[in-house]
ModelCIF file with pLDDT and N, C-alpha, C, O atoms, coordinates in Angstrom:
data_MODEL
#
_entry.id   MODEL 
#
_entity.id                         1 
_entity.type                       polymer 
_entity.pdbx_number_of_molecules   1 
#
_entity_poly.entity_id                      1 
_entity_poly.type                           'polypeptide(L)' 
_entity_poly.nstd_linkage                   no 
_entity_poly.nstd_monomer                   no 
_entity_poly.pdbx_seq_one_letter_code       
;(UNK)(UNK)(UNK)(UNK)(UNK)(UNK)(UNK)(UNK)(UNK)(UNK)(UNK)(UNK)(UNK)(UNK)(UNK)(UNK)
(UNK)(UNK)(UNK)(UNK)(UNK)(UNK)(UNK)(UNK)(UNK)(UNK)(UNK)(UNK)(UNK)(UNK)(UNK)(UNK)
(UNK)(UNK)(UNK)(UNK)(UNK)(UNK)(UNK)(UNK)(UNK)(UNK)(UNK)(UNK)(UNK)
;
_entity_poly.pdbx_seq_one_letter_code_can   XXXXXXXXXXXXXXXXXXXXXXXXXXXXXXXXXXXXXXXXXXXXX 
_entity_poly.pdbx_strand_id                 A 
#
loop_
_entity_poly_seq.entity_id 
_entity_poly_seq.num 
_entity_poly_seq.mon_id 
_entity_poly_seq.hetero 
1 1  UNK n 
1 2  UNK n 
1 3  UNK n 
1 4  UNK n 
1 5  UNK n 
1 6  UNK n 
1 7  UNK n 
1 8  UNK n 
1 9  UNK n 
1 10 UNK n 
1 11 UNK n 
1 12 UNK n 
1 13 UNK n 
1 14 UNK n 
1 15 UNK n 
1 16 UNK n 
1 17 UNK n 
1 18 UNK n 
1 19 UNK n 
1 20 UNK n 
1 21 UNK n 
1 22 UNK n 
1 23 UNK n 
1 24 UNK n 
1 25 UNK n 
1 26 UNK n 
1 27 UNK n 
1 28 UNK n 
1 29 UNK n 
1 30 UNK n 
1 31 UNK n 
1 32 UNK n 
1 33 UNK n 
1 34 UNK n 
1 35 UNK n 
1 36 UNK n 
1 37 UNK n 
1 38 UNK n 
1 39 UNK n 
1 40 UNK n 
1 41 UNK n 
1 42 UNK n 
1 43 UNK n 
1 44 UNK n 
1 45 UNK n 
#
_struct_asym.id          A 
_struct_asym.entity_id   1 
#
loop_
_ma_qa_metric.id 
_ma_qa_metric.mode 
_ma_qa_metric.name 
_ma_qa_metric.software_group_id 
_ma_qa_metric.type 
1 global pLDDT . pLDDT 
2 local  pLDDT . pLDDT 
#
_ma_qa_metric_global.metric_id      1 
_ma_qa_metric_global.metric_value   92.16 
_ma_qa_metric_global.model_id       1 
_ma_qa_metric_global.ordinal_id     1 
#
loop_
_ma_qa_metric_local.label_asym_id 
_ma_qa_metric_local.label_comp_id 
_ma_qa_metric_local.label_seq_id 
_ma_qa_metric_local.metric_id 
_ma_qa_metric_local.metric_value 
_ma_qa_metric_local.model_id 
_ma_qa_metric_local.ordinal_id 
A UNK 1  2 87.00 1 1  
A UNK 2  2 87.00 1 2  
A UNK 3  2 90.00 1 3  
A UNK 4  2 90.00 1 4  
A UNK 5  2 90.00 1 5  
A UNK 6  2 92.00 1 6  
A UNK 7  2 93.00 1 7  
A UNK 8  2 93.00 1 8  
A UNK 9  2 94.00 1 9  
A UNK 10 2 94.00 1 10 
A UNK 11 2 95.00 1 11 
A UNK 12 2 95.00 1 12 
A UNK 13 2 94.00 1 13 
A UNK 14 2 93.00 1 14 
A UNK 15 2 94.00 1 15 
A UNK 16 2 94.00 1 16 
A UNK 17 2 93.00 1 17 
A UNK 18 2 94.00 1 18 
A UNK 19 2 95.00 1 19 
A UNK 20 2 96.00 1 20 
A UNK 21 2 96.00 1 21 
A UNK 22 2 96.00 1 22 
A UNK 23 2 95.00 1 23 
A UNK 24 2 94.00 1 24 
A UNK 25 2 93.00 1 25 
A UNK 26 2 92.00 1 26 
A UNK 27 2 91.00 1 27 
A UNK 28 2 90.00 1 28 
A UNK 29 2 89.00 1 29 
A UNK 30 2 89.00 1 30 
A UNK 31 2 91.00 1 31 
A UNK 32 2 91.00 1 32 
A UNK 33 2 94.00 1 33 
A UNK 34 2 94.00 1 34 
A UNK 35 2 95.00 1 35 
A UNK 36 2 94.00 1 36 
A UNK 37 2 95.00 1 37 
A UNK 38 2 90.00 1 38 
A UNK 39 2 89.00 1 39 
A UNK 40 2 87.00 1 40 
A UNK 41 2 88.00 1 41 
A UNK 42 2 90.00 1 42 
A UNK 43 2 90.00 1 43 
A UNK 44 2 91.00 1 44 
A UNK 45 2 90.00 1 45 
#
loop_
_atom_site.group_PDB 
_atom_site.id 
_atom_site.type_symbol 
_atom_site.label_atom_id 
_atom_site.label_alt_id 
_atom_site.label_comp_id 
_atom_site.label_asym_id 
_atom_site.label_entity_id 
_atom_site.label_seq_id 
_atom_site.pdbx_PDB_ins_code 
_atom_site.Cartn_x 
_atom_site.Cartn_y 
_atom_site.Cartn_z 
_atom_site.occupancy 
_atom_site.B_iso_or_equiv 
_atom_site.pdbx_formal_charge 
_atom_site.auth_seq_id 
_atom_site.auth_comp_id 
_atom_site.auth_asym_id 
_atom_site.auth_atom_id 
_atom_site.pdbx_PDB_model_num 
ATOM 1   N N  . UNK A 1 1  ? -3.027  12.101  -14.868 1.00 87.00 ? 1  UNK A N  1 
ATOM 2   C CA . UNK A 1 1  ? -3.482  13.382  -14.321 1.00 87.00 ? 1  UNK A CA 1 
ATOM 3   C C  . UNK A 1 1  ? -2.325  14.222  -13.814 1.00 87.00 ? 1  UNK A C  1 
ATOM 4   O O  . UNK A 1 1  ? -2.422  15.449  -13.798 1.00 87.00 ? 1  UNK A O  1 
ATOM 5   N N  . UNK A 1 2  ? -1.145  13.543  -13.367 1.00 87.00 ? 2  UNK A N  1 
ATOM 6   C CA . UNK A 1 2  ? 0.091   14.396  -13.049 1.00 87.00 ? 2  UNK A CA 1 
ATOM 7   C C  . UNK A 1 2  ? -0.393  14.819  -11.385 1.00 87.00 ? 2  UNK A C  1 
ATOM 8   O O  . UNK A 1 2  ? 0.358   15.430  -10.624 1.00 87.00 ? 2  UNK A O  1 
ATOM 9   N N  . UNK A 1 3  ? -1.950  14.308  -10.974 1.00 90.00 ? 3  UNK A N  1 
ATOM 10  C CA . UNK A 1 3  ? -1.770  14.840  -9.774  1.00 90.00 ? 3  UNK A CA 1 
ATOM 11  C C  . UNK A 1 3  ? -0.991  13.791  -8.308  1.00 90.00 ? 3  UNK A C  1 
ATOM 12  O O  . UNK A 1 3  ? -0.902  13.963  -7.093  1.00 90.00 ? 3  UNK A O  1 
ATOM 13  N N  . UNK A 1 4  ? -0.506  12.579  -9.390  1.00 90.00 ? 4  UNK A N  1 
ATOM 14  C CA . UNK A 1 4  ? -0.583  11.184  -7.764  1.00 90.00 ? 4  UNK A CA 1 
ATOM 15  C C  . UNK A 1 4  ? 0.876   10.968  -8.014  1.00 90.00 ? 4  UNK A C  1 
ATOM 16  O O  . UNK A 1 4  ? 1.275   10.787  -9.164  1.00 90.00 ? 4  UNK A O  1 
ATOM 17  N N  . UNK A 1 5  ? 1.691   10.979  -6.989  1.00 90.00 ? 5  UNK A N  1 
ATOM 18  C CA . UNK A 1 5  ? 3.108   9.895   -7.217  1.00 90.00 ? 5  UNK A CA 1 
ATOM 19  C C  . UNK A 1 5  ? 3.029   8.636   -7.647  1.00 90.00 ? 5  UNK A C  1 
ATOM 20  O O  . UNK A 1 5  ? 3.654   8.158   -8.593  1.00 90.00 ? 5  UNK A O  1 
ATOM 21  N N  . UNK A 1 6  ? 2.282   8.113   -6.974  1.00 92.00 ? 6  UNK A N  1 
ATOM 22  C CA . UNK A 1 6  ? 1.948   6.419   -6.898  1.00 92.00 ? 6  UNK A CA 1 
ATOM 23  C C  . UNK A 1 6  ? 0.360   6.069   -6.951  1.00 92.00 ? 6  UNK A C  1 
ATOM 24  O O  . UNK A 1 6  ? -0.456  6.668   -6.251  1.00 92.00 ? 6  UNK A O  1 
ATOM 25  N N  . UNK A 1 7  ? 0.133   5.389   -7.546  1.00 93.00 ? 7  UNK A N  1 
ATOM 26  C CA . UNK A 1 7  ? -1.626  4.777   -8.140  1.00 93.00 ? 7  UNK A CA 1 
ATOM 27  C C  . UNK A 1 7  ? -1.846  3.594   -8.135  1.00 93.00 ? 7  UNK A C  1 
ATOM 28  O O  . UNK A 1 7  ? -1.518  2.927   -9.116  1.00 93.00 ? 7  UNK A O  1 
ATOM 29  N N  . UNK A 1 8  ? -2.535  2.935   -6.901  1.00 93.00 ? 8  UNK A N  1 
ATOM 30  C CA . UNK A 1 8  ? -2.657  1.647   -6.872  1.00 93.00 ? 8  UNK A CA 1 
ATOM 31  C C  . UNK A 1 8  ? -4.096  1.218   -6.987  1.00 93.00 ? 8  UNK A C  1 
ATOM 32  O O  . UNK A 1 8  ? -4.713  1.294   -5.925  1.00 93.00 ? 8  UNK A O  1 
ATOM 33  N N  . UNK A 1 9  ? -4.894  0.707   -8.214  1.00 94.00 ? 9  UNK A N  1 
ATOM 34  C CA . UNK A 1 9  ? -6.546  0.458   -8.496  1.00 94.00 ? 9  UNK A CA 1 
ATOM 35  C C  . UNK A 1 9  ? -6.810  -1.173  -8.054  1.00 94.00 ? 9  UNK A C  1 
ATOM 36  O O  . UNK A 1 9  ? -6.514  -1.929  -8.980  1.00 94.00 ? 9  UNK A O  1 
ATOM 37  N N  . UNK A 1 10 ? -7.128  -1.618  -7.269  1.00 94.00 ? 10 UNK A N  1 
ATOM 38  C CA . UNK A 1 10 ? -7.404  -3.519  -7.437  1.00 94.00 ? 10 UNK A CA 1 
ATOM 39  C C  . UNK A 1 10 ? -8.919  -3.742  -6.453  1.00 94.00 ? 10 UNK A C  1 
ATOM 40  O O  . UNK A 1 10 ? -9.420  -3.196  -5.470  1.00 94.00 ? 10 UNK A O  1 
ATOM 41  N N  . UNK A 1 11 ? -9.230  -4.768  -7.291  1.00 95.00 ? 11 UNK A N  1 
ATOM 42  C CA . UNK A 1 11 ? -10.330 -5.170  -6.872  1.00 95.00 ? 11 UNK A CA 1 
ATOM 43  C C  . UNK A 1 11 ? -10.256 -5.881  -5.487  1.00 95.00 ? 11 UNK A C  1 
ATOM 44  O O  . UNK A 1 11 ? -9.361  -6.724  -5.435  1.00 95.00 ? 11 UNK A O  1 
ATOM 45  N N  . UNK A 1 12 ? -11.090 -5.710  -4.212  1.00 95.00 ? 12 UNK A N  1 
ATOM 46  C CA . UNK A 1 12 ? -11.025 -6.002  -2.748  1.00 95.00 ? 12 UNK A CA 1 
ATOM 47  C C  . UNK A 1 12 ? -11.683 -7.545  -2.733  1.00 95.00 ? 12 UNK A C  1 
ATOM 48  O O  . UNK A 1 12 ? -12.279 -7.811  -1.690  1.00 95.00 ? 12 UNK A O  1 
ATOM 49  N N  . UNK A 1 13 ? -11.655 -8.492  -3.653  1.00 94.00 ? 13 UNK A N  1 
ATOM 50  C CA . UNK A 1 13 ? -12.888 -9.640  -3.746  1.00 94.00 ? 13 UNK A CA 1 
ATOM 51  C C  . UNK A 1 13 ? -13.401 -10.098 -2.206  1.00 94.00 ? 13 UNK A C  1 
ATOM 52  O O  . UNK A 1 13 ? -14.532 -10.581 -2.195  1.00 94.00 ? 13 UNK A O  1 
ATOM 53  N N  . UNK A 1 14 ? -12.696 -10.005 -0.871  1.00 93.00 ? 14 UNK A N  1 
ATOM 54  C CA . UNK A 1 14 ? -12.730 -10.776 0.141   1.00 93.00 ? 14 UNK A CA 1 
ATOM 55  C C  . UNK A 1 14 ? -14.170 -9.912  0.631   1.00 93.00 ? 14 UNK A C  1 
ATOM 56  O O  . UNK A 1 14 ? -15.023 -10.265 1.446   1.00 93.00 ? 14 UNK A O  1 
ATOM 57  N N  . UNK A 1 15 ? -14.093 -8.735  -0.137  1.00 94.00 ? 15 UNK A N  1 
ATOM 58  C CA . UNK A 1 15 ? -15.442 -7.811  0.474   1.00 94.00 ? 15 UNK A CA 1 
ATOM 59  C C  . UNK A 1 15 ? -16.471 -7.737  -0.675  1.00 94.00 ? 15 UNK A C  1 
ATOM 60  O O  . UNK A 1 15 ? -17.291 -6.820  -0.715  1.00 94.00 ? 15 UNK A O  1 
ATOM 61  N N  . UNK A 1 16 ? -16.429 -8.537  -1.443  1.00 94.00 ? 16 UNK A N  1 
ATOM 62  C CA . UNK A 1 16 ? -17.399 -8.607  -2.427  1.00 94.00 ? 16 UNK A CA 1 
ATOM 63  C C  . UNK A 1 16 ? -18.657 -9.001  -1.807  1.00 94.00 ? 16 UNK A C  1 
ATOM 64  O O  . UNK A 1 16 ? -18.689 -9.837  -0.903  1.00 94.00 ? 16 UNK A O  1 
ATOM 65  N N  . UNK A 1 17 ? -20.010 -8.246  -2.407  1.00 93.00 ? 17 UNK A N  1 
ATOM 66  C CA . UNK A 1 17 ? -21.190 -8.773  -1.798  1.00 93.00 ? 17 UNK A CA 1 
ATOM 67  C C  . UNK A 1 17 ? -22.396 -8.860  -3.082  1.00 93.00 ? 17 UNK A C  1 
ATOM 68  O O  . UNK A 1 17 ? -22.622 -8.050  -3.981  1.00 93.00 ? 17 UNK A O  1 
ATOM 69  N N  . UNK A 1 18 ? -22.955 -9.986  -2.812  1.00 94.00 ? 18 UNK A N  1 
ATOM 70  C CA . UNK A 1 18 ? -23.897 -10.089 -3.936  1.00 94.00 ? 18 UNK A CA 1 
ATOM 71  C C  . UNK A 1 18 ? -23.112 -9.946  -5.496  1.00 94.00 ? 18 UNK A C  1 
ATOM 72  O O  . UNK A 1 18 ? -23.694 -9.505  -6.487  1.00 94.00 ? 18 UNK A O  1 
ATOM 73  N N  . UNK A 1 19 ? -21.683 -10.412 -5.484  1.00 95.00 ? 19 UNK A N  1 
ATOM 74  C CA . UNK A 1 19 ? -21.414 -10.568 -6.376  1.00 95.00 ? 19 UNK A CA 1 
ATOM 75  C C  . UNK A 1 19 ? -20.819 -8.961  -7.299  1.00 95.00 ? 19 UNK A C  1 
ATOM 76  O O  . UNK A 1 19 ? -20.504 -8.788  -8.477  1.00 95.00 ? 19 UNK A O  1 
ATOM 77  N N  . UNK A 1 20 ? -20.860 -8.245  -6.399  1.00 96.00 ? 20 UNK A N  1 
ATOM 78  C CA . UNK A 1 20 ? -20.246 -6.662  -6.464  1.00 96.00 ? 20 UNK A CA 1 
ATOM 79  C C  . UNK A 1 20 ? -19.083 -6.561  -5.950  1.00 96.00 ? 20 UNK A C  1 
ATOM 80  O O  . UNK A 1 20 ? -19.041 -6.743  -4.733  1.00 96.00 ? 20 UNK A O  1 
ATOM 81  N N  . UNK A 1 21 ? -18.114 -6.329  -6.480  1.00 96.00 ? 21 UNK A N  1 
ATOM 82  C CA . UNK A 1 21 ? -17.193 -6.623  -5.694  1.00 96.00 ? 21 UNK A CA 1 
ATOM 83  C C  . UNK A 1 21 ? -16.164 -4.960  -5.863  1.00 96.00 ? 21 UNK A C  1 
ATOM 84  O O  . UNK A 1 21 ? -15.808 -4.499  -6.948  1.00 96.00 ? 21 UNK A O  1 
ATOM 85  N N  . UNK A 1 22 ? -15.888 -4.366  -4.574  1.00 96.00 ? 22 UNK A N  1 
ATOM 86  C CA . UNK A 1 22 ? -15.781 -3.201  -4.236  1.00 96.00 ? 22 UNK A CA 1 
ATOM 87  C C  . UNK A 1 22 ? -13.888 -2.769  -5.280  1.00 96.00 ? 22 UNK A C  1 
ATOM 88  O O  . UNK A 1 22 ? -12.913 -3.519  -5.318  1.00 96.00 ? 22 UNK A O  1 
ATOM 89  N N  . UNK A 1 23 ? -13.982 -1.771  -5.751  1.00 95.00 ? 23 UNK A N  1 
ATOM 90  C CA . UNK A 1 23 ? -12.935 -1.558  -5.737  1.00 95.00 ? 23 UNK A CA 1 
ATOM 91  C C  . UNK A 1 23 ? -11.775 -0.239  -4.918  1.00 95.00 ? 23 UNK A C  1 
ATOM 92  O O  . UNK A 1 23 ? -11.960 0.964   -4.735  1.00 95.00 ? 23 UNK A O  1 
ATOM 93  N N  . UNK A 1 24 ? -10.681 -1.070  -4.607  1.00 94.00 ? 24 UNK A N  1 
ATOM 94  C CA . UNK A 1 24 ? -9.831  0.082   -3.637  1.00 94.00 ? 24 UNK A CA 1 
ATOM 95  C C  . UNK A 1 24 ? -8.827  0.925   -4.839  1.00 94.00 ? 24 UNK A C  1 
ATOM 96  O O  . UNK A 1 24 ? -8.172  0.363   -5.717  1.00 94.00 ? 24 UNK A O  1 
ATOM 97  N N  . UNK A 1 25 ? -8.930  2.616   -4.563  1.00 93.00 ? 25 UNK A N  1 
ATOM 98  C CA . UNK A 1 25 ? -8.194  3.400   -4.675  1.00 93.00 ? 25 UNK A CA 1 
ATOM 99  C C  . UNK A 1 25 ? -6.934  3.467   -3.712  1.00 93.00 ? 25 UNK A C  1 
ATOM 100 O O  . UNK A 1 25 ? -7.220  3.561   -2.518  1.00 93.00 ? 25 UNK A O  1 
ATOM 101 N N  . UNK A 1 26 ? -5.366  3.429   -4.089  1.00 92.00 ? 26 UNK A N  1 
ATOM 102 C CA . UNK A 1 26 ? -4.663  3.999   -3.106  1.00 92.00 ? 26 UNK A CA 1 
ATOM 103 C C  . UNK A 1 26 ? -3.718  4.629   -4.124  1.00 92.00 ? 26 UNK A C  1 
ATOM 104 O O  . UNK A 1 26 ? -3.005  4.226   -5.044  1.00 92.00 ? 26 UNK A O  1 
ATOM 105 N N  . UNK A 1 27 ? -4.178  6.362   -3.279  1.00 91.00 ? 27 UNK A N  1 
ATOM 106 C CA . UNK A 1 27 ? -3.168  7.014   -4.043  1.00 91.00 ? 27 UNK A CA 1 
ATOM 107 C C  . UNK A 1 27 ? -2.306  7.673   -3.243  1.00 91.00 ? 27 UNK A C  1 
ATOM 108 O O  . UNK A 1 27 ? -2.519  7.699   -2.031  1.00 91.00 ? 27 UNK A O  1 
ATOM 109 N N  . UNK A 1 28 ? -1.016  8.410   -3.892  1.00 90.00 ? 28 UNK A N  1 
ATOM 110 C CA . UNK A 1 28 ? -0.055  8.745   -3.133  1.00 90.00 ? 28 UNK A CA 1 
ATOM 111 C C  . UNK A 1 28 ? 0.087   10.355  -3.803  1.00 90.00 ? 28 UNK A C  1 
ATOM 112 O O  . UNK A 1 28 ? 0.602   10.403  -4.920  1.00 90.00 ? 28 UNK A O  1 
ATOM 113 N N  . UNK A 1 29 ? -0.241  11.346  -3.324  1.00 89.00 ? 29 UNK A N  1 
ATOM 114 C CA . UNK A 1 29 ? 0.260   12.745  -3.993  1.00 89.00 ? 29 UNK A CA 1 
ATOM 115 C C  . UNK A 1 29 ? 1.793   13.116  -4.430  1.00 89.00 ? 29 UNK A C  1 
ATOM 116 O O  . UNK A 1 29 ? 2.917   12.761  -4.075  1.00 89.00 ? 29 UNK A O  1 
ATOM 117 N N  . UNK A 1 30 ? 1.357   13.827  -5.185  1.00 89.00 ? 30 UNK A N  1 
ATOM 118 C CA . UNK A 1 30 ? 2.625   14.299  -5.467  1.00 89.00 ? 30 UNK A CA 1 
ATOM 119 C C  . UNK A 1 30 ? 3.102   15.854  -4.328  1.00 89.00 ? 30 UNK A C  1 
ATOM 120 O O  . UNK A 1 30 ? 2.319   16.571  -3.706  1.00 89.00 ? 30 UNK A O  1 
ATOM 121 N N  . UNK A 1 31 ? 4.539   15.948  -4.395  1.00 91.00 ? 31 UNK A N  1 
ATOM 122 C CA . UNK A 1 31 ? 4.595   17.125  -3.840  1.00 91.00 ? 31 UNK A CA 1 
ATOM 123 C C  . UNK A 1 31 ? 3.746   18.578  -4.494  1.00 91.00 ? 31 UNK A C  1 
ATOM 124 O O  . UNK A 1 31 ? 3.218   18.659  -5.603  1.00 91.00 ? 31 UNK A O  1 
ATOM 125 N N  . UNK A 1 32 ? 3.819   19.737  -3.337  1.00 91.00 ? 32 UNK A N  1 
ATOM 126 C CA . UNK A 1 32 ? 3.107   20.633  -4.021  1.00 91.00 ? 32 UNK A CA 1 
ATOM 127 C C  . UNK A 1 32 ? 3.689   21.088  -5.029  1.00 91.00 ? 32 UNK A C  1 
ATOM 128 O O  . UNK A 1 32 ? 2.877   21.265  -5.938  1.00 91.00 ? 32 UNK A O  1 
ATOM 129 N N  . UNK A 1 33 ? 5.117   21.469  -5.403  1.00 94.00 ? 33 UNK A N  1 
ATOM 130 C CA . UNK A 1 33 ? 5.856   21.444  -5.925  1.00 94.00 ? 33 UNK A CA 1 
ATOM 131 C C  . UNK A 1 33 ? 6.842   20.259  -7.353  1.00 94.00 ? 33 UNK A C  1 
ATOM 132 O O  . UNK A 1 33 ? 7.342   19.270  -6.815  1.00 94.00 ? 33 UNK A O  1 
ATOM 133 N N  . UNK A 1 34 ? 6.991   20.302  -8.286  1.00 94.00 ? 34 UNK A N  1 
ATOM 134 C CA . UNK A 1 34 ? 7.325   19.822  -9.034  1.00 94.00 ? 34 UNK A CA 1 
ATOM 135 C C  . UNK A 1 34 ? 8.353   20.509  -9.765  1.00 94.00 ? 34 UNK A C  1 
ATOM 136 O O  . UNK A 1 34 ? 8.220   21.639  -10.236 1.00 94.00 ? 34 UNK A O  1 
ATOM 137 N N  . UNK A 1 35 ? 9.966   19.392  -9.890  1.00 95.00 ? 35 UNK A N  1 
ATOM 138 C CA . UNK A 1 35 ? 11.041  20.102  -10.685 1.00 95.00 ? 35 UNK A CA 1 
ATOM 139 C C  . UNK A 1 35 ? 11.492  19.191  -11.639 1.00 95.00 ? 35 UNK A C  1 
ATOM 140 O O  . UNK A 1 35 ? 11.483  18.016  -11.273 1.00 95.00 ? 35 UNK A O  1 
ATOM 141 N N  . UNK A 1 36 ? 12.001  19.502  -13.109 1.00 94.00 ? 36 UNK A N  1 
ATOM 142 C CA . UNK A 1 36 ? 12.906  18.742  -13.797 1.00 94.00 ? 36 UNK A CA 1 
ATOM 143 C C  . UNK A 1 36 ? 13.864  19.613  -14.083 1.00 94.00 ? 36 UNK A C  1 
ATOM 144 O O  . UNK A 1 36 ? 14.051  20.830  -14.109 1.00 94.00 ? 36 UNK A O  1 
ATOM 145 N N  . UNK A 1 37 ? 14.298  18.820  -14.245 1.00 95.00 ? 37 UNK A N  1 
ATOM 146 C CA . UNK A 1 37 ? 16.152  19.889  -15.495 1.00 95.00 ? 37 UNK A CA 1 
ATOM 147 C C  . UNK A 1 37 ? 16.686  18.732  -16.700 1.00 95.00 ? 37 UNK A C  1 
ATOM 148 O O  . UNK A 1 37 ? 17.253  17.698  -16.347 1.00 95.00 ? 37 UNK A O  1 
ATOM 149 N N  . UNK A 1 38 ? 16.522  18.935  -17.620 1.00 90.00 ? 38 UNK A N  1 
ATOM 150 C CA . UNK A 1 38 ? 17.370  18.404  -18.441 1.00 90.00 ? 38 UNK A CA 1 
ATOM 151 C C  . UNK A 1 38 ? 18.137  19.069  -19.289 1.00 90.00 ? 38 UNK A C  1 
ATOM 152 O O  . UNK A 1 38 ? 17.880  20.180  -19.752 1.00 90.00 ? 38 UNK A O  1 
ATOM 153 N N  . UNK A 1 39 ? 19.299  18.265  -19.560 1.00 89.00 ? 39 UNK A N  1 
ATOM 154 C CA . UNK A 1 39 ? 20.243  18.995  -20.638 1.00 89.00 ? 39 UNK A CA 1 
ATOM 155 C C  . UNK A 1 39 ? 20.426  17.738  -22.188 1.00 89.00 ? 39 UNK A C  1 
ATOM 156 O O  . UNK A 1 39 ? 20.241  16.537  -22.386 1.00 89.00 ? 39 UNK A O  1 
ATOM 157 N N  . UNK A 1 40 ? 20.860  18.872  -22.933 1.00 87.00 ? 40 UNK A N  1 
ATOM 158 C CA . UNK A 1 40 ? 20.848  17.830  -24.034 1.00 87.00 ? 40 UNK A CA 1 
ATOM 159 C C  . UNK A 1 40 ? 21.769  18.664  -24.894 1.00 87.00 ? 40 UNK A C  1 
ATOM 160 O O  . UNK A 1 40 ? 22.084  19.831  -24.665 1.00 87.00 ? 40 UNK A O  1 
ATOM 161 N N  . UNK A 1 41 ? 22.309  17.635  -26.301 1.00 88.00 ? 41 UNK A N  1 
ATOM 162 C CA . UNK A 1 41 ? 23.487  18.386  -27.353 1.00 88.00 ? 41 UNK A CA 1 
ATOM 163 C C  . UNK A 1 41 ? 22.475  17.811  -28.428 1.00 88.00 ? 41 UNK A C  1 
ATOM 164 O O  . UNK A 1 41 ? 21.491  17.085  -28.291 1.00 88.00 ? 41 UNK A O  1 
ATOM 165 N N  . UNK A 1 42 ? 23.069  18.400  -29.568 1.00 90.00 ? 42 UNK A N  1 
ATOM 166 C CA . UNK A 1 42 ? 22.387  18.498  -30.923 1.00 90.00 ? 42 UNK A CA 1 
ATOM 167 C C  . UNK A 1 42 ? 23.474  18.928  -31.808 1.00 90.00 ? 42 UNK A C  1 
ATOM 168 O O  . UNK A 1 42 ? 24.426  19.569  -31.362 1.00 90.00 ? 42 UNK A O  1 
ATOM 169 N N  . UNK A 1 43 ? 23.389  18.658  -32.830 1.00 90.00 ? 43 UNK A N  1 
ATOM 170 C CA . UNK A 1 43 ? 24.240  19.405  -34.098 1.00 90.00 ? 43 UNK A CA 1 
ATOM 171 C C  . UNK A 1 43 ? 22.982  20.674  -34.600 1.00 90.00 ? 43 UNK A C  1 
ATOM 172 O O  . UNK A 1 43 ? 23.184  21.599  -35.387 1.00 90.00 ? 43 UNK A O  1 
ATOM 173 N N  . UNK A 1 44 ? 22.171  20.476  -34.141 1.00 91.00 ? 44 UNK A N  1 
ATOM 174 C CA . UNK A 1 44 ? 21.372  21.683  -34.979 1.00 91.00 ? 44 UNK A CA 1 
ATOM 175 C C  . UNK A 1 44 ? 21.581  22.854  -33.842 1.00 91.00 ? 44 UNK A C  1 
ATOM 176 O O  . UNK A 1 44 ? 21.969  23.964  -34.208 1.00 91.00 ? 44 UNK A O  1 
ATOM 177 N N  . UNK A 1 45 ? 21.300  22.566  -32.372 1.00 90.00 ? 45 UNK A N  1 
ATOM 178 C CA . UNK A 1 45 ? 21.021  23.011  -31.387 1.00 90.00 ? 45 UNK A CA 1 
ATOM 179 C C  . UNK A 1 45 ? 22.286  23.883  -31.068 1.00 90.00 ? 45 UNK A C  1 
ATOM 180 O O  . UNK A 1 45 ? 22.338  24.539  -30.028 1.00 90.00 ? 45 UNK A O  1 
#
């Protein structure tokens, strides 16, 4: 999605009930802001 820095999905089993067993989201945003720079050479370029 480009919207999380960091994405952690795992199943919580110690809180499982009736055999449902919950799963935890932990996400981390990204800044509001986003930068790259790259440079590159080519013979065509």
């Amino acid at each position: 999605t480009q919207y999380f820095r960091n994405v952690l999905v795992r199943p919580v089993i110690s809180d499982a009930e009736d055999l449902n067993v919950p799963i935890q989201v932990i996400l981390t945003h990204k800044p509001r802001d986003n930068f790259d720079v790259g440079v590159g050479v080519s013979s065509d370029e």
